[in-house]
PDB file of N, CA and C in Angstrom:
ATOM      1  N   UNK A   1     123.959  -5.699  49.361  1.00  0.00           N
ATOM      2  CA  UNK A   1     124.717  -4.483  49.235  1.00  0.00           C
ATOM      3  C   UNK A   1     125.495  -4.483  47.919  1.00  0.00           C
ATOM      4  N   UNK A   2     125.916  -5.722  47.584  1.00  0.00           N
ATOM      5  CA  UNK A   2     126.906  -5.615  46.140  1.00  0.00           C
ATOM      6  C   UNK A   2     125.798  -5.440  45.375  1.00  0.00           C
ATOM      7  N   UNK A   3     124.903  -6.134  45.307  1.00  0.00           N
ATOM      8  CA  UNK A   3     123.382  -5.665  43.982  1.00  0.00           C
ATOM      9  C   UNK A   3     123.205  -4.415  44.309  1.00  0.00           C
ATOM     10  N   UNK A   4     123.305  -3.913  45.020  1.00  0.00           N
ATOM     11  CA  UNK A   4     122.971  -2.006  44.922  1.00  0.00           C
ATOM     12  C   UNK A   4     123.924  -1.575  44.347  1.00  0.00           C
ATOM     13  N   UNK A   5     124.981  -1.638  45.028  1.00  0.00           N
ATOM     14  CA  UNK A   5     126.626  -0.957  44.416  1.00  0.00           C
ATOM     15  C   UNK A   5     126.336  -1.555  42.670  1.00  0.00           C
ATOM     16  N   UNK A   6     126.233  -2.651  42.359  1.00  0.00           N
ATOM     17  CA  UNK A   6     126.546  -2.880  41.048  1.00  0.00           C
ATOM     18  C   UNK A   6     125.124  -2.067  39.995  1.00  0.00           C
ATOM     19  N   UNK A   7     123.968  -1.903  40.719  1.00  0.00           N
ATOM     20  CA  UNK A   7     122.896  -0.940  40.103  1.00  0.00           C
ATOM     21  C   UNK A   7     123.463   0.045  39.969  1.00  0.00           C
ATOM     22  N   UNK A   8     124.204   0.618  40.957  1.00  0.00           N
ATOM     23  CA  UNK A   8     124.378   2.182  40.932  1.00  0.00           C
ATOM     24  C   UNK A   8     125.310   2.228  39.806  1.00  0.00           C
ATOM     25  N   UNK A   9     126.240   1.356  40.051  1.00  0.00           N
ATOM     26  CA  UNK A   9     127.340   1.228  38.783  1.00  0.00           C
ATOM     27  C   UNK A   9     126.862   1.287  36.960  1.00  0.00           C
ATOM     28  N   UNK A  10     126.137   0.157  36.886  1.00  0.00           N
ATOM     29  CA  UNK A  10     125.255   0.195  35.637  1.00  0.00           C
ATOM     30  C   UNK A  10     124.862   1.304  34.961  1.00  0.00           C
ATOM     31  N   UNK A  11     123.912   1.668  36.139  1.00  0.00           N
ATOM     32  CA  UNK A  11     123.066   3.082  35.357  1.00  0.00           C
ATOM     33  C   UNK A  11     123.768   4.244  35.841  1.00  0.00           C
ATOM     34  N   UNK A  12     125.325   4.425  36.147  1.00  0.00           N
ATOM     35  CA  UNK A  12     125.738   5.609  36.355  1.00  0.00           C
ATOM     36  C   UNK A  12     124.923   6.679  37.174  1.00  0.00           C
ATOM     37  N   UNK A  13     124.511   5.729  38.689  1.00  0.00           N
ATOM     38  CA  UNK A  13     123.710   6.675  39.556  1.00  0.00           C
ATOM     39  C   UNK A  13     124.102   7.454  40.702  1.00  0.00           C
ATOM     40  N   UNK A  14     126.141   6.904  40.667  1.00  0.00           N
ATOM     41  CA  UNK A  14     126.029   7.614  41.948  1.00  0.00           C
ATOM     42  C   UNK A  14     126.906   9.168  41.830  1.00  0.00           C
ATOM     43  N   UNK A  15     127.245   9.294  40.895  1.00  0.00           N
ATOM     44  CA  UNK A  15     127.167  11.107  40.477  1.00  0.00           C
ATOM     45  C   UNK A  15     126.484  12.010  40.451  1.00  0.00           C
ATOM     46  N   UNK A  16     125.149  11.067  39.627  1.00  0.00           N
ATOM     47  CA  UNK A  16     123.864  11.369  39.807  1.00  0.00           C
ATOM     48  C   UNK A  16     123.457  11.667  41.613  1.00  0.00           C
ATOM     49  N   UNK A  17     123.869  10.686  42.521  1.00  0.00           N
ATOM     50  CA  UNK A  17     123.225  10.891  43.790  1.00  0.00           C
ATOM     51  C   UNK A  17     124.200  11.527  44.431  1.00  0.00           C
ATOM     52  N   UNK A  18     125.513  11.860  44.479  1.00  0.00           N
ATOM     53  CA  UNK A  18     126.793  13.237  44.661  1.00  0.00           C
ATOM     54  C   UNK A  18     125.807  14.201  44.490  1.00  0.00           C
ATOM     55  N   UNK A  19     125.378  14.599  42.889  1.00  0.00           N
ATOM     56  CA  UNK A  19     125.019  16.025  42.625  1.00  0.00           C
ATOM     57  C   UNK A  19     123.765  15.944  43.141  1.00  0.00           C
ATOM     58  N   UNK A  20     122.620  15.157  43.382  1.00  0.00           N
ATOM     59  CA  UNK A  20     121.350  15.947  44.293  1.00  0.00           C
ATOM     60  C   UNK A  20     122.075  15.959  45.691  1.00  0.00           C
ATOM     61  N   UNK A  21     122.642  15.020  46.495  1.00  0.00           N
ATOM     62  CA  UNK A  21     123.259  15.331  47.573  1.00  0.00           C
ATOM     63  C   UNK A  21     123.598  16.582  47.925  1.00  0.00           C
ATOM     64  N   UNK A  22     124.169  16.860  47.187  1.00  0.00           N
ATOM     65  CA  UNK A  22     125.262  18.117  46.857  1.00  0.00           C
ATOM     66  C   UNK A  22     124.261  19.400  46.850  1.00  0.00           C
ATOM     67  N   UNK A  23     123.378  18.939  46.111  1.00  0.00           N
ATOM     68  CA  UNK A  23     122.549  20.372  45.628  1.00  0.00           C
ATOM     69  C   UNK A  23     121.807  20.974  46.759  1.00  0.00           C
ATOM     70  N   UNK A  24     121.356  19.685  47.284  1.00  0.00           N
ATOM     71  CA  UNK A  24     119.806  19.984  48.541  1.00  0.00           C
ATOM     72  C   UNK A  24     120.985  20.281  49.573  1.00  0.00           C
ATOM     73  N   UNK A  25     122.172  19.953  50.279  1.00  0.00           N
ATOM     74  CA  UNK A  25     123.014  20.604  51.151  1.00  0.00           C
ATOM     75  C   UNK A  25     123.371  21.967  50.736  1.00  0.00           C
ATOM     76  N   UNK A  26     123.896  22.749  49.131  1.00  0.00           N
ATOM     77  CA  UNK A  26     123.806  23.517  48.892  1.00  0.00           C
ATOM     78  C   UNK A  26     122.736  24.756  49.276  1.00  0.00           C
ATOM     79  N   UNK A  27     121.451  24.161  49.015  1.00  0.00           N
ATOM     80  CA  UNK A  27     120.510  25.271  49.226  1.00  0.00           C
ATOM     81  C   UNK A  27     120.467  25.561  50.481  1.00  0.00           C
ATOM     82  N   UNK A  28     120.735  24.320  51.545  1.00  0.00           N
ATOM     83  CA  UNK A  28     120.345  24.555  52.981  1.00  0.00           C
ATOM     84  C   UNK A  28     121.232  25.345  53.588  1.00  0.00           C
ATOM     85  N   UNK A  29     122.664  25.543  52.720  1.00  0.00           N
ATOM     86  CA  UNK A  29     123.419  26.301  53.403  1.00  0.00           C
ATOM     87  C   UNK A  29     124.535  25.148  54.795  1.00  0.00           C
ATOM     88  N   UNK A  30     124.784  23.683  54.279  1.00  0.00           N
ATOM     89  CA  UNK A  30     125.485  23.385  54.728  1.00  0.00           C
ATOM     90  C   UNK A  30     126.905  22.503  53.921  1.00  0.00           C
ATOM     91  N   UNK A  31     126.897  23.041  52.792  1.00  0.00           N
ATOM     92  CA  UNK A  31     127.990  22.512  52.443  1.00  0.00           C
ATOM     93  C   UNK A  31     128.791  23.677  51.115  1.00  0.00           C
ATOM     94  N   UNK A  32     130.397  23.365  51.791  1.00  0.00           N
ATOM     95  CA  UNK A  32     131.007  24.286  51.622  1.00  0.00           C
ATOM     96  C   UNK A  32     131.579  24.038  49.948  1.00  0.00           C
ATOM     97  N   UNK A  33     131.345  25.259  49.087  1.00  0.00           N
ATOM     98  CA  UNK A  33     131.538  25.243  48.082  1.00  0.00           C
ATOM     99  C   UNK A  33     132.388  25.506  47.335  1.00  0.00           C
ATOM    100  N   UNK A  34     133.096  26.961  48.169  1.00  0.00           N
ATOM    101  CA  UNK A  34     133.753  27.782  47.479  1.00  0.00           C
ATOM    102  C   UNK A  34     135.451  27.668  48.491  1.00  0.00           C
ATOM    103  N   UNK A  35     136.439  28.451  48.032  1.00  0.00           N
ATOM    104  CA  UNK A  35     138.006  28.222  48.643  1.00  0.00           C
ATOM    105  C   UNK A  35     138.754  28.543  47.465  1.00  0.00           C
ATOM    106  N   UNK A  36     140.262  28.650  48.118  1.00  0.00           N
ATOM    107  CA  UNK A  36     140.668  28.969  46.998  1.00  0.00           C
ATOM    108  C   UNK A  36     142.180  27.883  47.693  1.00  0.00           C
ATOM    109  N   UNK A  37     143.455  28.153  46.420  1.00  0.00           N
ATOM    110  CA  UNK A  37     144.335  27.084  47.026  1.00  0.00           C
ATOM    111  C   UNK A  37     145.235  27.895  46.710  1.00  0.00           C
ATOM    112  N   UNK A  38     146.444  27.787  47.737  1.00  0.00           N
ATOM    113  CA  UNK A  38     147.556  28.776  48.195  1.00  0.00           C
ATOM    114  C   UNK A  38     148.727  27.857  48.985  1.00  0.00           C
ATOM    115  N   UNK A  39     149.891  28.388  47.958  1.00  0.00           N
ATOM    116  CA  UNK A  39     150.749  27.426  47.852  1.00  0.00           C
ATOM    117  C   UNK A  39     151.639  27.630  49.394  1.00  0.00           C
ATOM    118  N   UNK A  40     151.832  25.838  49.771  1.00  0.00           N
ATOM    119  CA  UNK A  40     152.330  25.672  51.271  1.00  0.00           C
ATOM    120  C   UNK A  40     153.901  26.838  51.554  1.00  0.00           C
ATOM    121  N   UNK A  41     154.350  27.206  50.940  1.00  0.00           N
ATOM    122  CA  UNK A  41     155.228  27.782  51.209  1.00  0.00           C
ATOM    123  C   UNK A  41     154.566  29.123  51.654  1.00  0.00           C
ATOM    124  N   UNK A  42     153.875  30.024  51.234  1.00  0.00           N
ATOM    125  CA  UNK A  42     153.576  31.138  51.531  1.00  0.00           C
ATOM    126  C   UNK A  42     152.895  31.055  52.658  1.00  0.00           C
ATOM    127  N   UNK A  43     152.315  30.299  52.976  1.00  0.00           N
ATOM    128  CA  UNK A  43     151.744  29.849  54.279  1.00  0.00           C
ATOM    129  C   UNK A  43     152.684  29.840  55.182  1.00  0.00           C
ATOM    130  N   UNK A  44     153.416  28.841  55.083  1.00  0.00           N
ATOM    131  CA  UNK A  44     154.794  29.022  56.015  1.00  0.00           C
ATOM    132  C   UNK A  44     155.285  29.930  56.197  1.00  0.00           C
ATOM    133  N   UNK A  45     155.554  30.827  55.546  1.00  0.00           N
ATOM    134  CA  UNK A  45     156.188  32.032  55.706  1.00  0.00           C
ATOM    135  C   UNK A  45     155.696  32.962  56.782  1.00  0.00           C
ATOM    136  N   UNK A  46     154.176  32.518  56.709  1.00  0.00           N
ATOM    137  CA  UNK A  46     153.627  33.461  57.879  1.00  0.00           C
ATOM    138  C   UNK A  46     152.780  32.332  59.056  1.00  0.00           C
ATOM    139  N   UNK A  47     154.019  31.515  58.975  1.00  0.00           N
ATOM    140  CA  UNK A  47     153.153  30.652  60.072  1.00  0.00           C
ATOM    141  C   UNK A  47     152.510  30.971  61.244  1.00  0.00           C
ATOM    142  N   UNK A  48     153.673  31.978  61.812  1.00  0.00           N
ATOM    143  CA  UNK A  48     152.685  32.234  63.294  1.00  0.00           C
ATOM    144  C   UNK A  48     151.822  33.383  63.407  1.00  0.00           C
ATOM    145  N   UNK A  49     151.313  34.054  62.256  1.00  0.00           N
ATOM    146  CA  UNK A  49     150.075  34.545  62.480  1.00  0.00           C
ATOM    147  C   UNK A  49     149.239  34.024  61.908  1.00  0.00           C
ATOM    148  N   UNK A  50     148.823  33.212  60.878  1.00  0.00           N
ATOM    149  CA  UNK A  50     147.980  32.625  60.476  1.00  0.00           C
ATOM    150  C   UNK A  50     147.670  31.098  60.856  1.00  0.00           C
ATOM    151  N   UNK A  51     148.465  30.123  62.467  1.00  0.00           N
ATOM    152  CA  UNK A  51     148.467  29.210  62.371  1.00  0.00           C
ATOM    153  C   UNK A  51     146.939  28.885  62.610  1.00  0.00           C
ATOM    154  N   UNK A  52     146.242  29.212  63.011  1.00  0.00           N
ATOM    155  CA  UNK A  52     145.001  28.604  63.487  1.00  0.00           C
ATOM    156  C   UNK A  52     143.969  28.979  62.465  1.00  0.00           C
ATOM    157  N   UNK A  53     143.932  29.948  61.095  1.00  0.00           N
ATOM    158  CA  UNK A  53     143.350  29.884  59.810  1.00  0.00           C
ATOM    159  C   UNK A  53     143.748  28.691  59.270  1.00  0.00           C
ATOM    160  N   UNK A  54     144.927  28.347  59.204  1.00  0.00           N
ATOM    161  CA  UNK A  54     145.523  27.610  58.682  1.00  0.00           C
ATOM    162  C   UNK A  54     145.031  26.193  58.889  1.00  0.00           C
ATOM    163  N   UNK A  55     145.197  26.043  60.593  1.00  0.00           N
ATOM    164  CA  UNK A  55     144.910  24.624  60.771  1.00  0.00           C
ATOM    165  C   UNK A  55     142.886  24.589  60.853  1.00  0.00           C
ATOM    166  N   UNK A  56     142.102  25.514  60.647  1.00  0.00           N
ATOM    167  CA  UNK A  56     140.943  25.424  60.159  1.00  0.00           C
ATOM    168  C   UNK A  56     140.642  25.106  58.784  1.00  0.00           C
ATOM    169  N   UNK A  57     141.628  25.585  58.302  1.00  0.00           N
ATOM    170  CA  UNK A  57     140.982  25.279  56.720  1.00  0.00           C
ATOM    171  C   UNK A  57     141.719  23.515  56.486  1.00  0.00           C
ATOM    172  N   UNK A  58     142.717  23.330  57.047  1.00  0.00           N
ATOM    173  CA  UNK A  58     143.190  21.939  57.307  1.00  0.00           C
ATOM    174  C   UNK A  58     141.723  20.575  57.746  1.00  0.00           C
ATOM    175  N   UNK A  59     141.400  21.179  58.802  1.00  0.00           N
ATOM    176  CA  UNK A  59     140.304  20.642  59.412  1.00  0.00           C
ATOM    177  C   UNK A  59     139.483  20.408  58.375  1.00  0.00           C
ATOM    178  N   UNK A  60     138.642  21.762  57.213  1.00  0.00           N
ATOM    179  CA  UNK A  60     137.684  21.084  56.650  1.00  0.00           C
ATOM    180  C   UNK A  60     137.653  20.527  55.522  1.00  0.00           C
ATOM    181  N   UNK A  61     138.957  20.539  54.853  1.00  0.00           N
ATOM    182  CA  UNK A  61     139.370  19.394  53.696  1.00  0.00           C
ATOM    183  C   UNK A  61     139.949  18.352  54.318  1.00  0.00           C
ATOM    184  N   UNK A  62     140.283  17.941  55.495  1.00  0.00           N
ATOM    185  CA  UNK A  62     140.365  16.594  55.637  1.00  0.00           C
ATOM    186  C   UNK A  62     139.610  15.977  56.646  1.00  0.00           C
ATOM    187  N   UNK A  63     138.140  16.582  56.795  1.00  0.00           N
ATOM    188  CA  UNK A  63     137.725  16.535  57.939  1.00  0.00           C
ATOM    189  C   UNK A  63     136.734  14.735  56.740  1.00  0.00           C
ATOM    190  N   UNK A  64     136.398  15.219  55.723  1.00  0.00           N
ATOM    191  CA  UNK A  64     135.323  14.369  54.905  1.00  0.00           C
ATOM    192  C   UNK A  64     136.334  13.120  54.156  1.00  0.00           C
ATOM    193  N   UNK A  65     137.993  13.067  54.099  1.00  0.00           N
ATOM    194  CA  UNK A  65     138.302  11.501  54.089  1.00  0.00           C
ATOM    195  C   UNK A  65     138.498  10.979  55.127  1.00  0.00           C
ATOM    196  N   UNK A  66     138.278  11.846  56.800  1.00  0.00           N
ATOM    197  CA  UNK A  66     138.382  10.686  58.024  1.00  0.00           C
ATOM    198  C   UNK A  66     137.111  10.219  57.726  1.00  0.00           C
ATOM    199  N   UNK A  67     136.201  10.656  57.554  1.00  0.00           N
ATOM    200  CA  UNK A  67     134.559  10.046  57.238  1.00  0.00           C
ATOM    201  C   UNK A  67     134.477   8.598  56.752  1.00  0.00           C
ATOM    202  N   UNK A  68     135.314   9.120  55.591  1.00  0.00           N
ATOM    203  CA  UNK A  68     135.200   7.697  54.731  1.00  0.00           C
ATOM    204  C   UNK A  68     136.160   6.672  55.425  1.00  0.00           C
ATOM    205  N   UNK A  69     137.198   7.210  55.838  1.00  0.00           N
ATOM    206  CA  UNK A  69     137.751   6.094  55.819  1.00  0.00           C
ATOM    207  C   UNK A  69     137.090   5.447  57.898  1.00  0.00           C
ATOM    208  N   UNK A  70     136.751   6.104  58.518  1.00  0.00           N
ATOM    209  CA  UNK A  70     136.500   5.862  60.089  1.00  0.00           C
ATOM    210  C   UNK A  70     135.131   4.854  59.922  1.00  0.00           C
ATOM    211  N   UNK A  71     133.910   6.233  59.209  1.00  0.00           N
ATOM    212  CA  UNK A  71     132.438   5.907  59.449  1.00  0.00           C
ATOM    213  C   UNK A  71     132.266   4.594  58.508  1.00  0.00           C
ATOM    214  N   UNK A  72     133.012   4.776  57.128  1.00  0.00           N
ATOM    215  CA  UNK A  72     132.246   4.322  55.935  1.00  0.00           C
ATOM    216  C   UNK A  72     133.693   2.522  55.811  1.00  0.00           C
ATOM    217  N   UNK A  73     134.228   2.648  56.445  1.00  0.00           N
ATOM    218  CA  UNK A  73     135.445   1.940  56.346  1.00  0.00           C
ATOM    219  C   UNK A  73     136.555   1.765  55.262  1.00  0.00           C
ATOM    220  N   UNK A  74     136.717   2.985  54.714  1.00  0.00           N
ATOM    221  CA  UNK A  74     137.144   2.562  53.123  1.00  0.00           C
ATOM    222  C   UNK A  74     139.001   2.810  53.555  1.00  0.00           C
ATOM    223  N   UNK A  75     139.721   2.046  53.983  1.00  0.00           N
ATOM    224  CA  UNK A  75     141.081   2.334  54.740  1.00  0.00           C
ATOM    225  C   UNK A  75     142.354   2.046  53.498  1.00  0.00           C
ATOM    226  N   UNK A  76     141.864   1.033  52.438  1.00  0.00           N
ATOM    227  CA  UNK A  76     142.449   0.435  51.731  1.00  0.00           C
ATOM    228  C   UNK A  76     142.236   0.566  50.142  1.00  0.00           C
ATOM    229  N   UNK A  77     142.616   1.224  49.430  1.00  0.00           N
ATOM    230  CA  UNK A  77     142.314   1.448  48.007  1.00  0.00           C
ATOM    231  C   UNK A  77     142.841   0.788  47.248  1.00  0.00           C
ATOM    232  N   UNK A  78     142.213   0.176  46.408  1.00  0.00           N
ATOM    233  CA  UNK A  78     142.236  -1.701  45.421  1.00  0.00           C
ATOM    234  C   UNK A  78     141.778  -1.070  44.000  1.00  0.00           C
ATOM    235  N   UNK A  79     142.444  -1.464  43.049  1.00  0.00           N
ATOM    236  CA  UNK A  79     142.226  -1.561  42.031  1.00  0.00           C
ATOM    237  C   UNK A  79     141.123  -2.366  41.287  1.00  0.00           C
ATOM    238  N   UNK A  80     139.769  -1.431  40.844  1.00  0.00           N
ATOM    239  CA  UNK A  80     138.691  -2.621  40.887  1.00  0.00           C
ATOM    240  C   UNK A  80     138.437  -1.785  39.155  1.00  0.00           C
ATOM    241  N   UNK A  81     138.965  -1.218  38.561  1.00  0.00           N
ATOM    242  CA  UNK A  81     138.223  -0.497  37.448  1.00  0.00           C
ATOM    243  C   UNK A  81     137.782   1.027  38.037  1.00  0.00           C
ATOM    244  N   UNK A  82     138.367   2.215  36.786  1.00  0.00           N
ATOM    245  CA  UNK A  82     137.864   3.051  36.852  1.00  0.00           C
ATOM    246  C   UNK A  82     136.415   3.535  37.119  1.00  0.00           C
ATOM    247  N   UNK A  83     135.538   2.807  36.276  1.00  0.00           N
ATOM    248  CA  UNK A  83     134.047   3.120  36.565  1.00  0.00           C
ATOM    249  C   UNK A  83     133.733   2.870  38.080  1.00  0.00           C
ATOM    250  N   UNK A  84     134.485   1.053  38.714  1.00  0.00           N
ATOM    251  CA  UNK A  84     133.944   0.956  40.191  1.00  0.00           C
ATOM    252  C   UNK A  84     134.336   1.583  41.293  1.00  0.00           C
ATOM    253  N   UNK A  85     135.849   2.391  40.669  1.00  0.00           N
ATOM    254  CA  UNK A  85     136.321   3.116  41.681  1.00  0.00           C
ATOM    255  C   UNK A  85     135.559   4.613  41.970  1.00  0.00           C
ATOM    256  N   UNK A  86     135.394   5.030  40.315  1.00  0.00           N
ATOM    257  CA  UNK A  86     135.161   6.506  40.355  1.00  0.00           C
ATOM    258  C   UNK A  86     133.045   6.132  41.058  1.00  0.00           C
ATOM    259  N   UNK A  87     132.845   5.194  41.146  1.00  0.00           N
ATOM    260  CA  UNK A  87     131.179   4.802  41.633  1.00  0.00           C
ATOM    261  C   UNK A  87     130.853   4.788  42.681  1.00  0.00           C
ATOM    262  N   UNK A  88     132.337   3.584  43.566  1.00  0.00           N
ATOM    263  CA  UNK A  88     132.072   3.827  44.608  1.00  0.00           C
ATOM    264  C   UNK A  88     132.931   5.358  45.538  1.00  0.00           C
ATOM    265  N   UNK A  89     133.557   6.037  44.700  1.00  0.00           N
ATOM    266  CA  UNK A  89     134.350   7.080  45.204  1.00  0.00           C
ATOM    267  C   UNK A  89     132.895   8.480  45.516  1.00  0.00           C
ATOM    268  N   UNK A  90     131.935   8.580  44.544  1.00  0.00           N
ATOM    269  CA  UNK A  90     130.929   9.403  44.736  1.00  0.00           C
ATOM    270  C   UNK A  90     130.056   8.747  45.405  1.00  0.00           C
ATOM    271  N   UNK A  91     129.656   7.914  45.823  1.00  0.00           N
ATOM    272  CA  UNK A  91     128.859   7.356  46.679  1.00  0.00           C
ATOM    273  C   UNK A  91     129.718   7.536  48.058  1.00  0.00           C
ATOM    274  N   UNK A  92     130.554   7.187  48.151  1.00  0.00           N
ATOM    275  CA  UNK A  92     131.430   7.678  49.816  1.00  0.00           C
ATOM    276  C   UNK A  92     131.372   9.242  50.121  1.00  0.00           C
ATOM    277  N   UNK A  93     131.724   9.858  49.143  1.00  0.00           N
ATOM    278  CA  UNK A  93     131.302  11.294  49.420  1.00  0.00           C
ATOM    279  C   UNK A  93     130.091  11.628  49.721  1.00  0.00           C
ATOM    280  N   UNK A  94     129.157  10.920  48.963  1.00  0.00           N
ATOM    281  CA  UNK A  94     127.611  11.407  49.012  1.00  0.00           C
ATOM    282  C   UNK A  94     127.357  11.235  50.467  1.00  0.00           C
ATOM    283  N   UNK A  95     127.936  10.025  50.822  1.00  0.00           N
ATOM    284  CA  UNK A  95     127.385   9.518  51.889  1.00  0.00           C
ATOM    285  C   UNK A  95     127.997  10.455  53.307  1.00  0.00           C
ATOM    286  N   UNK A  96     129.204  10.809  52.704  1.00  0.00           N
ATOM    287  CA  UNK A  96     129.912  11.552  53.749  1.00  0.00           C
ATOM    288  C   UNK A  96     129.604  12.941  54.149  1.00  0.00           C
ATOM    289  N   UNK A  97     129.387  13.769  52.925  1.00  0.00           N
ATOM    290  CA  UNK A  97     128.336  15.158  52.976  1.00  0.00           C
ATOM    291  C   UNK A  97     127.186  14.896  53.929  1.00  0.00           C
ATOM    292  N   UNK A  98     126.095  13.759  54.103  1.00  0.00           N
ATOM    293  CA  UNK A  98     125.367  13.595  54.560  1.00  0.00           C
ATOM    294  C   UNK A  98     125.164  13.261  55.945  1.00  0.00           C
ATOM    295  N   UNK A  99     126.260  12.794  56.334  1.00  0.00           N
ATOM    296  CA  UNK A  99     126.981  12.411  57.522  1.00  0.00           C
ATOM    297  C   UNK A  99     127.673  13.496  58.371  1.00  0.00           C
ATOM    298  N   UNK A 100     128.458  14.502  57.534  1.00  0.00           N
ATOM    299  CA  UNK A 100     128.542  15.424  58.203  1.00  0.00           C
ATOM    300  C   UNK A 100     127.795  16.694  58.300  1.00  0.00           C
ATOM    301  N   UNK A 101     126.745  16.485  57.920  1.00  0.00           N
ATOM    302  CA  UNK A 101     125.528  17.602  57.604  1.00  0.00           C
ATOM    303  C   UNK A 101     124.407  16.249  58.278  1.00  0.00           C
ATOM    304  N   UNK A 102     124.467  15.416  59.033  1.00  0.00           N
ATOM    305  CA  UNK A 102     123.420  14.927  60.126  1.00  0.00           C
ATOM    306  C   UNK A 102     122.846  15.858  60.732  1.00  0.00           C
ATOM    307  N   UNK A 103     123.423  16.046  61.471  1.00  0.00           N
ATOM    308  CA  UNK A 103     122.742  17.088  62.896  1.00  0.00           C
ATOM    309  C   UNK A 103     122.285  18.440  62.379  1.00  0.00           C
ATOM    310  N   UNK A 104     122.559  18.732  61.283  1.00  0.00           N
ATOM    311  CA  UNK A 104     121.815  20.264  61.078  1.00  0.00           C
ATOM    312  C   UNK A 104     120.248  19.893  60.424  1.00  0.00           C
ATOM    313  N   UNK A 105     120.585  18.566  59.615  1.00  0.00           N
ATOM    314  CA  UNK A 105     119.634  17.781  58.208  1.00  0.00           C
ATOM    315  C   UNK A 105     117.959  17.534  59.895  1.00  0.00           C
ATOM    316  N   UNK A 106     119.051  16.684  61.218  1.00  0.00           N
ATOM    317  CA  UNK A 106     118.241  16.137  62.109  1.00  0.00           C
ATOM    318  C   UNK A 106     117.208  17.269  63.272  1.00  0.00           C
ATOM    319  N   UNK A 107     118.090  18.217  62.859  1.00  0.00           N
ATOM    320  CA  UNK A 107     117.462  19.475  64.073  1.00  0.00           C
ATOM    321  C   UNK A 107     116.262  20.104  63.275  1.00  0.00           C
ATOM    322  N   UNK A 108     116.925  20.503  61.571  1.00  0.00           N
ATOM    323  CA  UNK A 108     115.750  21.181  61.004  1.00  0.00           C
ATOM    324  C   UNK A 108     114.268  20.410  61.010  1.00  0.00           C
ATOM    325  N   UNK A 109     114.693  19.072  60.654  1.00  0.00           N
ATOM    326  CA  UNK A 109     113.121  18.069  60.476  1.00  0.00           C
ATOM    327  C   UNK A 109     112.248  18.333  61.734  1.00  0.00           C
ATOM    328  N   UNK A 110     113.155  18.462  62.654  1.00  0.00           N
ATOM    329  CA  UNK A 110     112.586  18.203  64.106  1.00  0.00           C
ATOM    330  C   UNK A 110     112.279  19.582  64.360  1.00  0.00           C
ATOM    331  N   UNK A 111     112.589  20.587  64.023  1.00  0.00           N
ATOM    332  CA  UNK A 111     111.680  22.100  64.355  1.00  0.00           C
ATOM    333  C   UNK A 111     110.242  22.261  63.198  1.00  0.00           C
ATOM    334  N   UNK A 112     110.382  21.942  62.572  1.00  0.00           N
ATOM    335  CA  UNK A 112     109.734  21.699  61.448  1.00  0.00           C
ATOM    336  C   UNK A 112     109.135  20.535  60.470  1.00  0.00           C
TER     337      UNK A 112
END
């Protein structure tokens, strides 16, 4: 596993494997692209009609670091070098997009 991680590192592959990740979930229509960001106070302001927009859009930006840190175990962040952090940081995502786009990735193969 460290000889892979350190390949991917070398040849700068796992941005590379983020953006096809990224792309082929894109086309399929399971990964979310677009949002916009709106500052916590104005939110508050209208807490009780918007609490459950609110705590949805909560859900799906922090739904992909429980991933990493539950599925993928990453609980503890260490200073290893920019390149190994920012390497293995797109590879946890990659892996995590993929993880949470299982069951749509597992149903389509299987109708088709």
């Amino acid at each position: 596993m460290l000889r892979f991680r350190h390949l991917l590192e070398e040849h700068h592959l796992s941005a590379k494997m983020l953006l096809v990740f990224n792309t082929i979930l894109t086309t399929q229509g399971l990964l979310l692209k677009t949002g916009s960001v709106v500052d916590a106070t104005l939110i508050g302001a209208l807490i009780n009609t918007v609490e459950p927009t609110r705590a949805s859009i909560r859900g799906k930006v922090e739904h992909p670091f429980r991933v990493i840190k539950c599925q993928f175990g990453f609980t503890k962040v260490r200073y290893r070098g920019l390149m190994k952090n920012t390497a293995q940081l797109n590879t946890l995502f990659a892996l995590s997009n993929l993880w949470m786009a299982r069951k749509h990735i597992l149903l389509s193969e299987a109708q088709g």
